[in-house]
N, C-alpha and C. Protein backbone atom coordinates (compact mmCIF):
# COMPACT_ATOMS: atom_id res chain seq x y z
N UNK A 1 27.20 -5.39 9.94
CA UNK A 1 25.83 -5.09 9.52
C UNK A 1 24.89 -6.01 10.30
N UNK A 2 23.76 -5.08 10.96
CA UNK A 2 22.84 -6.29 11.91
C UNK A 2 21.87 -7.03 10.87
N UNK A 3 21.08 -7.81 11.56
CA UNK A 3 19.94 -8.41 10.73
C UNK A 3 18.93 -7.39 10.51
N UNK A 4 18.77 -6.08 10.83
CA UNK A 4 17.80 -5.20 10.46
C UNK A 4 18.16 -4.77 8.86
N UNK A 5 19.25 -4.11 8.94
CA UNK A 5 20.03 -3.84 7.34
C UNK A 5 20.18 -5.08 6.47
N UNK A 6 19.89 -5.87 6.40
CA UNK A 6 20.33 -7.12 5.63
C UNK A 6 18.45 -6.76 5.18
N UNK A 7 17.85 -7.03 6.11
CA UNK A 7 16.41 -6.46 5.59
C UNK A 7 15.94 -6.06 5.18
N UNK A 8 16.82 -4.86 5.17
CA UNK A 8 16.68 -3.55 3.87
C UNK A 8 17.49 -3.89 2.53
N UNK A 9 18.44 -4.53 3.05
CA UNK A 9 19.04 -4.67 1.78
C UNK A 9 18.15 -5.98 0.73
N UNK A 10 17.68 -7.21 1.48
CA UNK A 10 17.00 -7.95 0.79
C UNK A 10 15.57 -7.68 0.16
N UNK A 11 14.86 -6.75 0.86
CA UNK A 11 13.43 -5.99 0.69
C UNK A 11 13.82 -4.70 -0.91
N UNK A 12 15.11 -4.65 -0.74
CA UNK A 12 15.75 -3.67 -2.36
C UNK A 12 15.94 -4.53 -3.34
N UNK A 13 16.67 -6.04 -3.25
CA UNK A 13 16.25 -6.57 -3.87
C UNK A 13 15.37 -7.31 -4.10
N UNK A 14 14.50 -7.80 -3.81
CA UNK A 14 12.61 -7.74 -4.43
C UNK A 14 12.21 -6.75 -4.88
N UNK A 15 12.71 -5.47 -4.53
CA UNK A 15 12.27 -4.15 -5.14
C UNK A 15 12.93 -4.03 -6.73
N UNK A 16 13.96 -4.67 -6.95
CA UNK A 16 14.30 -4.87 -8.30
C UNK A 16 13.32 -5.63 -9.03
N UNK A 17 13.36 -6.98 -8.24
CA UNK A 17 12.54 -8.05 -8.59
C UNK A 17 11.05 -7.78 -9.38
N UNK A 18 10.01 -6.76 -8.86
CA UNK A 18 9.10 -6.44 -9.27
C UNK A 18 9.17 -5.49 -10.04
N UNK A 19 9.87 -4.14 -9.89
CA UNK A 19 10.12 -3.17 -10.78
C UNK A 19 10.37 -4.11 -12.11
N UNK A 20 11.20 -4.87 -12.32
CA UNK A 20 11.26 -5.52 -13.48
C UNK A 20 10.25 -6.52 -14.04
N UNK A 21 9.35 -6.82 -12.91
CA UNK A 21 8.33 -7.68 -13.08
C UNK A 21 7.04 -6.86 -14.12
N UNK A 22 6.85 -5.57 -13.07
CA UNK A 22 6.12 -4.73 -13.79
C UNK A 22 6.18 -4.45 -15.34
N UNK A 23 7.39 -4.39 -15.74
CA UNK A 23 7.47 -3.86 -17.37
C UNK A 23 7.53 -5.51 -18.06
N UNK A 24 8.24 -6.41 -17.72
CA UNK A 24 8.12 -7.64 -18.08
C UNK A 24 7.13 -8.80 -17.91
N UNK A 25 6.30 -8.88 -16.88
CA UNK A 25 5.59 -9.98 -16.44
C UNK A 25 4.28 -9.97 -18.04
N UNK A 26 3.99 -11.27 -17.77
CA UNK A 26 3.09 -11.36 -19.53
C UNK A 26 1.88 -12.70 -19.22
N UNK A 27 1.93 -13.09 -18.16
CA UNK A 27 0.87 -14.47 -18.13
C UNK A 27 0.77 -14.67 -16.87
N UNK A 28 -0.07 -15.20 -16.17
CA UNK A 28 -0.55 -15.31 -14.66
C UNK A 28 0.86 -15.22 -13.62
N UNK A 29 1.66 -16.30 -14.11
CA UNK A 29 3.00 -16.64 -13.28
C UNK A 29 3.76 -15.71 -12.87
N UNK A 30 4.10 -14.93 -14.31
CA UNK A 30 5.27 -13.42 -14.15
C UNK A 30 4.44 -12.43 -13.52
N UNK A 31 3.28 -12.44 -13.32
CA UNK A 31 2.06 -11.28 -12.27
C UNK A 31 2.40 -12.17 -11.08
N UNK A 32 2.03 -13.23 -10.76
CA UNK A 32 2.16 -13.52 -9.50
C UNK A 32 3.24 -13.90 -8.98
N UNK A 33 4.42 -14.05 -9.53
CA UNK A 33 5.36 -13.69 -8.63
C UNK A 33 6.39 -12.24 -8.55
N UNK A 34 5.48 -11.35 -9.44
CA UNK A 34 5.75 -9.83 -9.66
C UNK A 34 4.93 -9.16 -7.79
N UNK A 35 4.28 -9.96 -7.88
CA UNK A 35 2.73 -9.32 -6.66
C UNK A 35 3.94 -10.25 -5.52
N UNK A 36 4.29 -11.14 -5.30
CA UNK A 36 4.78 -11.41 -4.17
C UNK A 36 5.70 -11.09 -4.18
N UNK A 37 6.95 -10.92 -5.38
CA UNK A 37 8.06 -9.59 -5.04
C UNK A 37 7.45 -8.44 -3.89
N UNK A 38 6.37 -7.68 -4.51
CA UNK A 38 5.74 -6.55 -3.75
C UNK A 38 5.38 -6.43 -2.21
N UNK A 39 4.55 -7.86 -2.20
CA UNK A 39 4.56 -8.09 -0.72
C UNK A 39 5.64 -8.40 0.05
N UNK A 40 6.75 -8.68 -0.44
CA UNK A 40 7.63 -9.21 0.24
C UNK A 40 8.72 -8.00 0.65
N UNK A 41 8.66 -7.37 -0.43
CA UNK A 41 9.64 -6.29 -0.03
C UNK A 41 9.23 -5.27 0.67
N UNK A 42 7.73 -4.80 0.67
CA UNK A 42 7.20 -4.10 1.63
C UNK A 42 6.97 -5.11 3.12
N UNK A 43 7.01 -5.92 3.29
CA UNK A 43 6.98 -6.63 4.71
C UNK A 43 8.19 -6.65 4.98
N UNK A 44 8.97 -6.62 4.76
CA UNK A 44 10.79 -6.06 5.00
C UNK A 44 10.67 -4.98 5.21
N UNK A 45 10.57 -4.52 4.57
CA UNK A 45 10.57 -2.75 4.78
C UNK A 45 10.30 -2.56 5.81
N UNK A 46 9.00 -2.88 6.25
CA UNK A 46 8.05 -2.51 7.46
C UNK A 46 8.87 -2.72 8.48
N UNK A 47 9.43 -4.18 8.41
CA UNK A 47 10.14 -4.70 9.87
C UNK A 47 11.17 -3.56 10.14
N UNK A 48 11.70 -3.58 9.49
CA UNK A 48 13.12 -3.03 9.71
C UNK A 48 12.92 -1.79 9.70
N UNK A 49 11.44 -0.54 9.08
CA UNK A 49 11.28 0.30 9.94
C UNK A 49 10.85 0.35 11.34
N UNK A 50 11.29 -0.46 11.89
CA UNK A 50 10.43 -0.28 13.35
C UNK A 50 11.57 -0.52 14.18
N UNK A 51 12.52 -0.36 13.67
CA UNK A 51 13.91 -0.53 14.18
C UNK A 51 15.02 0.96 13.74
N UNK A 52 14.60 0.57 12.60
CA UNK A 52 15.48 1.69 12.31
C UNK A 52 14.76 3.22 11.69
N UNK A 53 15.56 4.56 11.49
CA UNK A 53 14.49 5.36 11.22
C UNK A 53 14.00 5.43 10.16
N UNK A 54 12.70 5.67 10.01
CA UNK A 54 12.23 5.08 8.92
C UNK A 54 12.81 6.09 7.48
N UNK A 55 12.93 7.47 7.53
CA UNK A 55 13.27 7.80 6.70
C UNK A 55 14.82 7.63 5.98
N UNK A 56 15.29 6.55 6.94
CA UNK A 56 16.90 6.50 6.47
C UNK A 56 16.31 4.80 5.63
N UNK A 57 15.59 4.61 6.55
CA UNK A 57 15.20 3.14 6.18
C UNK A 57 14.67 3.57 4.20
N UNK A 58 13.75 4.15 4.40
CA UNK A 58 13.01 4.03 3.03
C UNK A 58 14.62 4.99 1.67
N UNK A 59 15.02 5.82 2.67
CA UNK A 59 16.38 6.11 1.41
C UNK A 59 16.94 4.97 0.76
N UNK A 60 17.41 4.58 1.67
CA UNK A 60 18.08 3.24 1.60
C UNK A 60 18.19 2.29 0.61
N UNK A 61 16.59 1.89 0.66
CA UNK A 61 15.72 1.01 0.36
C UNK A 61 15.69 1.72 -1.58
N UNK A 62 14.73 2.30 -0.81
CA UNK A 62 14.80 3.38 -2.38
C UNK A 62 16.34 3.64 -3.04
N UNK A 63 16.87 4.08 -2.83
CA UNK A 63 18.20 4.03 -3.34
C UNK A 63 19.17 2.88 -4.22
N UNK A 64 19.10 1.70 -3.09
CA UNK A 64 19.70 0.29 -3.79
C UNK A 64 18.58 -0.18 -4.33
N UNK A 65 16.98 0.03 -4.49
CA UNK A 65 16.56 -0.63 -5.52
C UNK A 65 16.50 0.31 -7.13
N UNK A 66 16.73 1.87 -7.21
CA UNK A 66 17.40 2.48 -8.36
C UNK A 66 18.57 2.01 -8.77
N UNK A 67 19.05 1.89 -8.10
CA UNK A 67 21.04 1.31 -8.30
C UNK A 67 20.35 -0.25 -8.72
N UNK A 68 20.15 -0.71 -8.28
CA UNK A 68 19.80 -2.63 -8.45
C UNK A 68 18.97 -2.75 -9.99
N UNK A 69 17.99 -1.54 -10.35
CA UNK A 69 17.28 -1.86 -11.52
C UNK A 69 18.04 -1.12 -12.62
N UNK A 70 19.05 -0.34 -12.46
CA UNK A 70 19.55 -0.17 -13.41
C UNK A 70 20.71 -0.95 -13.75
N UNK A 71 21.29 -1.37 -12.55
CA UNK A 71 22.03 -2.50 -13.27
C UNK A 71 21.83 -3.70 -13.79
N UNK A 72 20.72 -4.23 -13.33
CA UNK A 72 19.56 -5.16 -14.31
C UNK A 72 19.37 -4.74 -15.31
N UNK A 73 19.14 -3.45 -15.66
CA UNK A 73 18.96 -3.00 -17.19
C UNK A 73 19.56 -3.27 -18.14
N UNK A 74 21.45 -2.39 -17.54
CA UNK A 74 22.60 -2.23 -18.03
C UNK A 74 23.16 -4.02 -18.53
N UNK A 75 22.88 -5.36 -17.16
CA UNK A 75 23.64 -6.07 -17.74
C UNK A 75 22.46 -7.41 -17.99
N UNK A 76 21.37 -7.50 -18.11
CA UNK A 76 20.39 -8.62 -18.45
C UNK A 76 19.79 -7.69 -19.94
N UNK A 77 19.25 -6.53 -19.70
CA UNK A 77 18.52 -6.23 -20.38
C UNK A 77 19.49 -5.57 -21.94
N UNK A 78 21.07 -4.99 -21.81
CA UNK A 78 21.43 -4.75 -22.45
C UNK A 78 21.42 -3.25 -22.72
N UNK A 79 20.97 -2.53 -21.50
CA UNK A 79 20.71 -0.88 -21.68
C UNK A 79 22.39 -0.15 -21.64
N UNK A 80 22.08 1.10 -22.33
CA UNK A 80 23.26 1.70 -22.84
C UNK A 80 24.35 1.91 -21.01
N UNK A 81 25.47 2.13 -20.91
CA UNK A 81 26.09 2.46 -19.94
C UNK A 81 27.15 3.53 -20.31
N UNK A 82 26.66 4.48 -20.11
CA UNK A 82 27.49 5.78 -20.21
C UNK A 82 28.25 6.09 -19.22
N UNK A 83 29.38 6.97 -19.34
CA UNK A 83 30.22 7.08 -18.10
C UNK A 83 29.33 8.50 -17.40
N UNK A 84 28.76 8.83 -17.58
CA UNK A 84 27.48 9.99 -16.74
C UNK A 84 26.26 9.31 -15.54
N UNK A 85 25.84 7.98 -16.30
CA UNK A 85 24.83 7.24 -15.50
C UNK A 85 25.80 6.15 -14.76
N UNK A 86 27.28 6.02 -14.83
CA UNK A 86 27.85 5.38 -13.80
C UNK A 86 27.94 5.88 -12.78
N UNK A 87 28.63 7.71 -13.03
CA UNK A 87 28.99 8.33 -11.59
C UNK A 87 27.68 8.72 -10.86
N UNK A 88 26.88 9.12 -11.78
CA UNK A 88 25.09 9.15 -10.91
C UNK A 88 25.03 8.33 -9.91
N UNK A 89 25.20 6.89 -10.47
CA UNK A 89 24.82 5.62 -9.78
C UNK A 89 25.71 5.63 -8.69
N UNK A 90 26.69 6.03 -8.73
CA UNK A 90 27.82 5.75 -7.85
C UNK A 90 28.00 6.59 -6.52
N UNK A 91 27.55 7.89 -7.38
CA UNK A 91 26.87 9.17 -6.36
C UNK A 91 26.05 8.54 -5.49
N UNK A 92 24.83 8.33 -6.12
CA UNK A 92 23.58 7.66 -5.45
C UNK A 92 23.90 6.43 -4.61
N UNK A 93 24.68 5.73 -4.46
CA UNK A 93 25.19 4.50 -3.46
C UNK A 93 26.30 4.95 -2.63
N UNK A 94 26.86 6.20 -2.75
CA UNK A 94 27.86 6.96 -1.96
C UNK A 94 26.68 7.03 -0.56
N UNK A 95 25.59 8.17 -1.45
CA UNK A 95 25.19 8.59 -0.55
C UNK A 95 23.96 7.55 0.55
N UNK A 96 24.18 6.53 0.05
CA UNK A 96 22.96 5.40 0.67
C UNK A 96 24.18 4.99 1.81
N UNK A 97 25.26 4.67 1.04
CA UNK A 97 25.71 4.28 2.19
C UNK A 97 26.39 5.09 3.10
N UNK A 98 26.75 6.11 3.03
CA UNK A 98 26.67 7.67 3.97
C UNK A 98 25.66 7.54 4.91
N UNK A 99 24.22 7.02 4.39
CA UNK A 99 23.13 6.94 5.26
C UNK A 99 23.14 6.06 6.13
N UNK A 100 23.40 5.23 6.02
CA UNK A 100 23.34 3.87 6.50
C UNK A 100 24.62 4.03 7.73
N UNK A 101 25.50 5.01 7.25
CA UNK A 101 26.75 4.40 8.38
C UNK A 101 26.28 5.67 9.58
N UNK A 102 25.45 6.37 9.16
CA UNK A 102 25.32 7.80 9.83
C UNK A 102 24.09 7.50 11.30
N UNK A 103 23.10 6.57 10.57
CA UNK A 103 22.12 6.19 11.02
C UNK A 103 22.94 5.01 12.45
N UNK A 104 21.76 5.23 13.38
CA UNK A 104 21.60 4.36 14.03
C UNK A 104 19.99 3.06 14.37
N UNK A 105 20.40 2.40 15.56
CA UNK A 105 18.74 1.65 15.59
C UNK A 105 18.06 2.86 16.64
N UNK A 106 16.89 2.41 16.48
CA UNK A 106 15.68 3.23 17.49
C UNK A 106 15.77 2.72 18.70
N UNK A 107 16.04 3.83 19.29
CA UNK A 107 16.03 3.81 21.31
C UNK A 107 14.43 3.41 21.60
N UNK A 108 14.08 1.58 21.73
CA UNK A 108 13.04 1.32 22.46
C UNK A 108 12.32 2.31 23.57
N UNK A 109 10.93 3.09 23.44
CA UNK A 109 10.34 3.88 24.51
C UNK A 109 10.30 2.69 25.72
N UNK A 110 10.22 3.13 26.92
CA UNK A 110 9.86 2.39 27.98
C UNK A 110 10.75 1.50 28.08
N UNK A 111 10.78 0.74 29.75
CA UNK A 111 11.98 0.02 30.15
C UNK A 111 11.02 -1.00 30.13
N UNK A 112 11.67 -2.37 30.61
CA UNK A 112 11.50 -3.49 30.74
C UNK A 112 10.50 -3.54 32.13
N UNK A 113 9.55 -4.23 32.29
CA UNK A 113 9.30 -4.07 33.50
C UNK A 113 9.66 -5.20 34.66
């Protein structure tokens, strides 16, 4: 895995980070470090679309941070775990990482001069 995917993968988790910030944050602190989750995982994002394609990029992304907040749910928060929302989940990270192995980086336009 290059340092572009590690990008995506760390920019998913901040994407947990705030998703959970959002329903939880309650006093200046849990907002502001809910808001720099946000920035942070979208400035990841960004990078590593400019490398890779972006729509595999944002699956991706999107994908392990659904998978990442529900298992925050399931094991901090105490949410139910049915054997239906396992194979979903499991589906859903099949197919991220289907994406990920399918995908390549972006062929730089123009040569070196």
């Amino acid at each position: 895995m290059n340092s572009t995917w590690v990008q995506v993968f760390i920019a998913s988790l901040f994407e947990v980070l705030w998703v959970v910030g959002l329903k939880y944050a309650y006093d200046f602190w849990t907002w502001l470090g809910t808001v720099i989750c946000i920035g942070l995982s979208f400035i990841l994002l960004i990078s590593a679309a400019r490398h890779l394609p972006v729509g595999t990029v944002y699956a991706v992304f999107v994908g392990l941070g659904t998978a990442g907040t529900a298992l925050v749910d399931v094991v901090v928060f105490e949410e139910s775990l049915s054997l239906m929302k396992l194979l979903l989940l499991a589906i859903l990270l099949a197919g991220v990482i289907g994406l990920k192995l399918v995908s390549g980086e972006k062929k730089e336009e123009g040569g070196k001069a």
